[in-house]
Protein backbone atom coordinates (compact mmCIF):
# COMPACT_ATOMS: atom_id res chain seq x y z
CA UNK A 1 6.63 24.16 10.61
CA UNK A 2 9.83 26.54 9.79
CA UNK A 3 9.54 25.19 6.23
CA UNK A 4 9.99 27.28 3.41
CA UNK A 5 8.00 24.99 1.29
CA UNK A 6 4.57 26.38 -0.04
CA UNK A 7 1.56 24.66 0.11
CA UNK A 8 -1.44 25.56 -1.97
CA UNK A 9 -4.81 24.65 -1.00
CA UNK A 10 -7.51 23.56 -3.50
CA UNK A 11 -11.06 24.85 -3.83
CA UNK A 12 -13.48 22.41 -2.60
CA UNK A 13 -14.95 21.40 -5.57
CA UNK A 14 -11.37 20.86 -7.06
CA UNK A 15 -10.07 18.62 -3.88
CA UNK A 16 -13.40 16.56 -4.40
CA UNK A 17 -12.36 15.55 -7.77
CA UNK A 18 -8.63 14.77 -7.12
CA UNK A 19 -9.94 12.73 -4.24
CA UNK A 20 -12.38 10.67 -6.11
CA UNK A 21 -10.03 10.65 -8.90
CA UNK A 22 -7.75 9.06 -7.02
CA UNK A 23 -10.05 6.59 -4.67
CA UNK A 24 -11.46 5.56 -8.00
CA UNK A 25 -8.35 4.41 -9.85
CA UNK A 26 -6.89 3.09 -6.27
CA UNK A 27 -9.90 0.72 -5.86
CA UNK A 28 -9.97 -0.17 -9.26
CA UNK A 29 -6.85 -1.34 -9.41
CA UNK A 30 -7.35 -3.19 -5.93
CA UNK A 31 -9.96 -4.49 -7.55
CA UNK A 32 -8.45 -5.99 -10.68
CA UNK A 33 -5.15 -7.29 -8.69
CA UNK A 34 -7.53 -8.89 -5.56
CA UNK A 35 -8.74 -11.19 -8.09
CA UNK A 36 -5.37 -12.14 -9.25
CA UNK A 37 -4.47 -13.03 -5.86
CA UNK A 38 -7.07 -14.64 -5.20
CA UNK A 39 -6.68 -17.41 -8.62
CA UNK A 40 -2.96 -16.98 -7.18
CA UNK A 41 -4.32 -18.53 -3.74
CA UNK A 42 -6.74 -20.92 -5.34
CA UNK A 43 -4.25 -22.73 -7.59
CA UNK A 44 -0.95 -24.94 -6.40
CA UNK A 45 0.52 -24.55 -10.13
CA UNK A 46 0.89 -20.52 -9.57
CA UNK A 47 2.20 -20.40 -5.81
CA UNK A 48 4.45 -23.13 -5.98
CA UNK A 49 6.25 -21.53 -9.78
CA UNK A 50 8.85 -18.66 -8.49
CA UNK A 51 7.59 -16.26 -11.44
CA UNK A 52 3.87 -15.85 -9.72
CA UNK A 53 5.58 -15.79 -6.81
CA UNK A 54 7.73 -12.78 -7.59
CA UNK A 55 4.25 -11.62 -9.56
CA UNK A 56 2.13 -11.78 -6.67
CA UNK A 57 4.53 -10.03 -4.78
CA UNK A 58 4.76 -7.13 -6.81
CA UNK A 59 0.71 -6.77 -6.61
CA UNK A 60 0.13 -6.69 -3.22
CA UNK A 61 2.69 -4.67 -3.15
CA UNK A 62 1.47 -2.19 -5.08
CA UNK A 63 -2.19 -2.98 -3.39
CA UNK A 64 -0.56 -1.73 0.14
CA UNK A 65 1.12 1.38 -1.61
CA UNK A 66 -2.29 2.68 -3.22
CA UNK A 67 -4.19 2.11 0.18
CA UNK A 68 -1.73 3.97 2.10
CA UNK A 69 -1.21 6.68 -0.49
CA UNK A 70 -4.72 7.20 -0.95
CA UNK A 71 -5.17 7.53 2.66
CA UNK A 72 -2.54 10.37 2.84
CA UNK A 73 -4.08 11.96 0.11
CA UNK A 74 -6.94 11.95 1.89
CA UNK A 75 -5.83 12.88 5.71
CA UNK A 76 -4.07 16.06 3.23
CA UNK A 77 -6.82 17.14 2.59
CA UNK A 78 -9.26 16.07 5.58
CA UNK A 79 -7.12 16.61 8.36
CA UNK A 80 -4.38 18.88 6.36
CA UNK A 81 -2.46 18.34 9.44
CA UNK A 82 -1.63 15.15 11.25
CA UNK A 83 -0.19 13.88 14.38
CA UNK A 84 3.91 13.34 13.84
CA UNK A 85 4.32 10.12 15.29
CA UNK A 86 1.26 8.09 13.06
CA UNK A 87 2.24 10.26 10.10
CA UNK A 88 6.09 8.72 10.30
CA UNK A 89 4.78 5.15 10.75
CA UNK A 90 2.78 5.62 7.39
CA UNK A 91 5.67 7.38 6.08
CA UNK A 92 7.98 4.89 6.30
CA UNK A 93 5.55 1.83 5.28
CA UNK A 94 4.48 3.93 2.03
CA UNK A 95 8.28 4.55 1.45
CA UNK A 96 9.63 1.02 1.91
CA UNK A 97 6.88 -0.53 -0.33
CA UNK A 98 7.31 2.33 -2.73
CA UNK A 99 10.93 0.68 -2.99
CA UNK A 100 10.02 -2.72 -3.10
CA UNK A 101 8.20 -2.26 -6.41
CA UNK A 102 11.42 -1.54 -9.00
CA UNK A 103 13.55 -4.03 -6.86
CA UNK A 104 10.95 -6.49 -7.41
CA UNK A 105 11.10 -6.17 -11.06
CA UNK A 106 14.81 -6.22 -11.02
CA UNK A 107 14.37 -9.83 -9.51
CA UNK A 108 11.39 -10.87 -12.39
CA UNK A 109 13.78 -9.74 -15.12
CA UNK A 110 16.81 -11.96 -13.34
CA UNK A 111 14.26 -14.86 -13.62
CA UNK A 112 12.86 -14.30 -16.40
CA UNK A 113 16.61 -14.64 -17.69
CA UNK A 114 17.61 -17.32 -15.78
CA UNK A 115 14.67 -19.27 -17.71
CA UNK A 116 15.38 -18.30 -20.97
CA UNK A 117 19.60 -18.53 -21.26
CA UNK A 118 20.14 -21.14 -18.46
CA UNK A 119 17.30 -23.56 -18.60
CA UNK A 120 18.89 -26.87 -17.28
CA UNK A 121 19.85 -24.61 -14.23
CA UNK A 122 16.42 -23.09 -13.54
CA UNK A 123 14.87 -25.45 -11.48
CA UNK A 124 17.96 -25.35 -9.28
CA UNK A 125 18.62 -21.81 -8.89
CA UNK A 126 14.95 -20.26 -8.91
CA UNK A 127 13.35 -22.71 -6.29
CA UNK A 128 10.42 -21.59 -4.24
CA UNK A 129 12.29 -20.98 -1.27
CA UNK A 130 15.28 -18.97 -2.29
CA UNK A 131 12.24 -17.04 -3.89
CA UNK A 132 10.97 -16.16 -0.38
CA UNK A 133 14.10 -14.96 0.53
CA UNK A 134 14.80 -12.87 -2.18
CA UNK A 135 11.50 -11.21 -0.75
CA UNK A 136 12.71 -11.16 2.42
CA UNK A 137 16.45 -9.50 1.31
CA UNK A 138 13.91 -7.05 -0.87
CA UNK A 139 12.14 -5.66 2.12
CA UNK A 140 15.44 -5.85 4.01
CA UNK A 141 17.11 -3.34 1.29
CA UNK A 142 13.71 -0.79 0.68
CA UNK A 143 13.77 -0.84 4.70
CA UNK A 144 17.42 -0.05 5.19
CA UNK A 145 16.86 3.32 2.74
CA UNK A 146 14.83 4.86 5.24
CA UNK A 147 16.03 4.31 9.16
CA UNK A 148 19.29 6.34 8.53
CA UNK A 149 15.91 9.35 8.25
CA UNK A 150 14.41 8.17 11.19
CA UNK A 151 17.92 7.53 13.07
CA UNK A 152 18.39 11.56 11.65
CA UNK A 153 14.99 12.60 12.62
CA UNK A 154 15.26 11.57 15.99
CA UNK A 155 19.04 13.06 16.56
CA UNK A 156 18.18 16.41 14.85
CA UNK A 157 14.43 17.28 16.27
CA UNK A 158 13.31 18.29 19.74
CA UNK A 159 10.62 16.56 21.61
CA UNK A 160 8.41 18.90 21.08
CA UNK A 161 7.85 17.91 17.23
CA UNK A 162 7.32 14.85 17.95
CA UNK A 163 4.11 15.92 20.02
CA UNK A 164 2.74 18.27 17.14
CA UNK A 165 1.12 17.82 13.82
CA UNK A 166 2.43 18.55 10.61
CA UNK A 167 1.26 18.16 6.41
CA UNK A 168 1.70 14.08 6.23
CA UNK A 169 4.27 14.67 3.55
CA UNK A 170 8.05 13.23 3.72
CA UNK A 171 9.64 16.82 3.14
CA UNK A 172 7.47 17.86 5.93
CA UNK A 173 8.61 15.02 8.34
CA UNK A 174 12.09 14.13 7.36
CA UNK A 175 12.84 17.81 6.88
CA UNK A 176 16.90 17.79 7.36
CA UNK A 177 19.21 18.06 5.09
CA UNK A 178 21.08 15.18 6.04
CA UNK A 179 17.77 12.96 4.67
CA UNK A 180 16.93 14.97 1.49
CA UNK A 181 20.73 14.69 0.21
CA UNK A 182 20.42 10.83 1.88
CA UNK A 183 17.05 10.50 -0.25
CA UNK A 184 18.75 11.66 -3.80
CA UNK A 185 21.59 9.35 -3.05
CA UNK A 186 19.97 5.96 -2.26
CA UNK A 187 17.72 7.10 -5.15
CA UNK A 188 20.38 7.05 -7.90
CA UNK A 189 21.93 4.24 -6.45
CA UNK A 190 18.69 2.36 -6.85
CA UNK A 191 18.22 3.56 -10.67
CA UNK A 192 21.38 2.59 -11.64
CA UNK A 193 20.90 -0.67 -10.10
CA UNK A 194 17.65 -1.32 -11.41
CA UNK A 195 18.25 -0.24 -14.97
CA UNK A 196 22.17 -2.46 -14.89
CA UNK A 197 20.04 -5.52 -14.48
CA UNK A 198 17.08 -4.52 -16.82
CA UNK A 199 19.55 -4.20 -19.38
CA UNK A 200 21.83 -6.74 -18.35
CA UNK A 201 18.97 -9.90 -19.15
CA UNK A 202 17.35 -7.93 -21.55
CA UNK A 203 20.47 -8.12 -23.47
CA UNK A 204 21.65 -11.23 -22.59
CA UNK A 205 17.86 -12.42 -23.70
CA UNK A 206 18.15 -10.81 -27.13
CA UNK A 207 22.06 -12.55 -28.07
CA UNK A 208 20.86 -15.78 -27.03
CA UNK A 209 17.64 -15.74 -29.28
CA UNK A 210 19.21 -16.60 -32.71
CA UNK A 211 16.40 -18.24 -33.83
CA UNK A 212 13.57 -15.96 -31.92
CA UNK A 213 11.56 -18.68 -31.03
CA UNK A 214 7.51 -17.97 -29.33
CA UNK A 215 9.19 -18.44 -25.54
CA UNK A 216 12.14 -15.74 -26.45
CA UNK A 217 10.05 -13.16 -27.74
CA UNK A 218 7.50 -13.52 -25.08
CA UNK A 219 10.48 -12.87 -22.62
CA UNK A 220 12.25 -9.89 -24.83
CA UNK A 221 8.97 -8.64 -24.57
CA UNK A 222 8.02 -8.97 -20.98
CA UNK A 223 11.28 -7.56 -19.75
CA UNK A 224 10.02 -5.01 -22.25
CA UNK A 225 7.47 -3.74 -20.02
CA UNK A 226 9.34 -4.31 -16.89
CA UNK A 227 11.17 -1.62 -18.10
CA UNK A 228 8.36 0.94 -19.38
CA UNK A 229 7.02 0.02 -15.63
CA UNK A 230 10.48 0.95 -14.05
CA UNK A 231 10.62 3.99 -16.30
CA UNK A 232 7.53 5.37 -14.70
CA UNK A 233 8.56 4.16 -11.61
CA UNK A 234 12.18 5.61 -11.40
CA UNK A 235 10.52 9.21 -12.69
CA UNK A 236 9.28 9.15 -8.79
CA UNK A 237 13.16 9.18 -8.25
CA UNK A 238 13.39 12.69 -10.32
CA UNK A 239 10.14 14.24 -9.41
CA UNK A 240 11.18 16.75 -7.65
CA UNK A 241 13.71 17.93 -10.19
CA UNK A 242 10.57 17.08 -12.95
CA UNK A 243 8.07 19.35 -11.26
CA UNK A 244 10.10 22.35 -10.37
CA UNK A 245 10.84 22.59 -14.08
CA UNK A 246 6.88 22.74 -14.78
CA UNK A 247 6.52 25.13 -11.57
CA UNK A 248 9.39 27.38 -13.59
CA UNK A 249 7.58 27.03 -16.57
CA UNK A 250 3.94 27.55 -14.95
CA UNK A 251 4.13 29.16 -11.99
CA UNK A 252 0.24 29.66 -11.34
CA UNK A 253 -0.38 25.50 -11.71
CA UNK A 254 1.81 23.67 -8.77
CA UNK A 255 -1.13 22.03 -7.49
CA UNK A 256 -2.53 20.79 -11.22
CA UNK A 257 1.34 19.63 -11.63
CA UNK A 258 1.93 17.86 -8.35
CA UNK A 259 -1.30 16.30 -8.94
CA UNK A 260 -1.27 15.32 -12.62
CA UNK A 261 2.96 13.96 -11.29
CA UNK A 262 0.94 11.83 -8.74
CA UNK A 263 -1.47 10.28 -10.86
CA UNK A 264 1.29 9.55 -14.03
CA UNK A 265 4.11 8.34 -11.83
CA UNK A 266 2.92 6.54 -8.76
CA UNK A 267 -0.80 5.01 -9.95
CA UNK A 268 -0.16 4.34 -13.49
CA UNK A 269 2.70 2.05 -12.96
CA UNK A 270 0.47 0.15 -10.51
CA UNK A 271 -2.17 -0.50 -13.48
CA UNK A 272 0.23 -2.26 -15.74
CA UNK A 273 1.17 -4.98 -13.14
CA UNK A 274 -2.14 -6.39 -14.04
CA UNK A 275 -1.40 -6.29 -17.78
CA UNK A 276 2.04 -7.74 -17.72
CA UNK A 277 0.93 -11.22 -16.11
CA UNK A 278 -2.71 -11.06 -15.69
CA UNK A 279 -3.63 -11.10 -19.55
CA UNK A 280 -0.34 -11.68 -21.14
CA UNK A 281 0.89 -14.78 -19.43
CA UNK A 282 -1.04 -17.68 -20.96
CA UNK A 283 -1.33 -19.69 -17.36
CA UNK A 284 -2.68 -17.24 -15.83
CA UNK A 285 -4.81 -15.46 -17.94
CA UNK A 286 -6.56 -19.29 -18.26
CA UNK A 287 -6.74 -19.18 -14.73
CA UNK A 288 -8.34 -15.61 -13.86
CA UNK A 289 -11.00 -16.14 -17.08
CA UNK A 290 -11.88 -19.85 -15.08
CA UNK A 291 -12.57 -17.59 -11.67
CA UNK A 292 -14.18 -15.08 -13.44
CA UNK A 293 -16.84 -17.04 -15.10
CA UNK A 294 -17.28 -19.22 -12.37
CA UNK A 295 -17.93 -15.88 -10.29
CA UNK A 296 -20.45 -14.85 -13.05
CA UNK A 297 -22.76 -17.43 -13.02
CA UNK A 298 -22.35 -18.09 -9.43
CA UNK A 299 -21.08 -21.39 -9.14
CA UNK A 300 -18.28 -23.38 -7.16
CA UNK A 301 -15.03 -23.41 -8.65
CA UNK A 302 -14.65 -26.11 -10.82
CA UNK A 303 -11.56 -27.27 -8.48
CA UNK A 304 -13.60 -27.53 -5.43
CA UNK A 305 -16.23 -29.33 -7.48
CA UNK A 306 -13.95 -32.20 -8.61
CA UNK A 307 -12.31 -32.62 -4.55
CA UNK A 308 -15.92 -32.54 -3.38
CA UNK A 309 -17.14 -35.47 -6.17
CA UNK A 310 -14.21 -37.34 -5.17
CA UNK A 311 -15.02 -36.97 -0.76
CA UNK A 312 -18.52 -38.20 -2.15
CA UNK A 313 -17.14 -41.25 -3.92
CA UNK A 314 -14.71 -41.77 -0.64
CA UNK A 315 -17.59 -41.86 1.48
CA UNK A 316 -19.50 -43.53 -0.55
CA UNK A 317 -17.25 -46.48 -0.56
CA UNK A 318 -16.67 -46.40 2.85
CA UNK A 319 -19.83 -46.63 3.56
């Protein structure tokens, strides 16, 4: 692979519990945000508001990252290597919705602020459409950060590498140095953009709340958590520089660091989407408990019940 970079392989019994480590958590967490977007789906008062919008974004989201990241985790260690051309398409899906995620947040906090300092102004600004293209402008940004490595990785490797199989890792794949320097770049240029607007509403949230009413507080605190989320986020951002520090520090252990660095940074972050709206937010948290029970005892959502009573009575008088 004329890579310098050294890879250590695990013991079987060790690669059998990082992979069902990891499959665990992933489908747990698919688990947990499939239900939300499936209340999301079921109710008109969450997918027409711009917040669950934004929310429901951000979980499937982070539903497509932990699929395809478990799956390379996997093909790593099934496969160890893969064919070049499907590894770069996963590549650059897992990358672009890897960026989605903290720019996503960026645009919750924006709301969040938008309803809390200009709230005669809300209704105009944050409308469900200009929602959908702030999605749209979202992907358009994460997707931008990565073709200049694919323009690069076409320009700078033969045709033969493109017919071989490599680890399905980025430094394997985008190997120049044109797209590592590129990647550190676009990656502080992302935190400080990120962490500008986090601090931006969250103090612009906290001078307007003289009288730190129940709505303020709830919104100091969300944007909160968007920013312990971004934190652990944004440490992807300085992993590298993270876990050569630990390799320095305990040389005998890269594989225990790289995989402990996978499981805080990239899967952890995922779990608290869940948290933020799922059980804080009062609408929706009424909303999930309604589609839980009614999934525990087995019985039609109480929704569908009331449209079906009301058919009956339609064709009932009609008849």
């Amino acid at each position: 692979m004329n890579s310098t970079t050294a890879v250590y392989q695990d013991s079987l019994s060790t690669a059998i519990i990082k992979n069902l480590i990891t499959v665990g958590l992933s489908v747990s967490i698919i688990y947990i945000n499939s239900s939300l977007v499936h209340t999301f789906k079921k109710h008109e008062i969450l997918h027409s508001n711009p917040r669950y919008i934004l929310f429901i974004h951000l979980v499937i989201n982070d539903m497509m990252w932990l699929f395809l990241s478990t799956l390379l985790l996997i093909i790593s260690y099934a496969l160890r290597i893969f064919f070049v051309p499907y590894c770069i398409i996963l590549l650059i899906i897992s990358i672009i919705v890897s960026h989605n995620s903290p720019l996503n947040l960026a645009g919750m906090a924006i709301e969040c602020y938008i309803a809390v300092c200009m709230p005669l102004r809300h209704g105009q600004i944050c409308t469900v459409k200009k929602t959908y293209i702030l999605i749209g402008l979202i992907w358009a940004a994460s997707a931008l950060s990565i073709l200049p490595d694919l323009f690069i990785l076409l320009a700078t490797e033969p045709l033969q590498f493109f017919h071989s199989k490599v680890r399905c890792i980025r430094d394997f794949v985008f190997r120049s140095t044109y797209s590592q320097n590129k990647r550190d770049a676009s990656h502080i240029v992302c935190l400080v953009v990120v962490w500008l607007t986090l601090i931006y509403t969250y103090a612009r949230i906290i001078f307007a709340a003289k009288g730190l009413t129940g709505d303020i507080k709830k919104a100091r605190n969300t944007i909160l958590l968007h920013g312990f989320q971004v934190l652990l986020l944004m440490l992807n951002y300085l992993r590298n520089i993270f876990e050569r520090s630990l390799f320095f520090l305990f040389p005998n252990r890269e594989s225990q660091i790289r995989f402990a660095a996978f499981v805080i940074v990239q899967i952890i972050p995922r779990f608290i989407s869940p948290i933020v709206y799922g059980l804080r937010d009062q609408t929706f948290r009424k909303y999930v408990r309604r589609y839980l029970v009614c999934r525990e005892r087995g019985i039609a959502h109480p929704e569908n019940t009331t449209t079906k009573k009301a058919s009956l009575n339609v064709t009932s008088a009609t008849v």
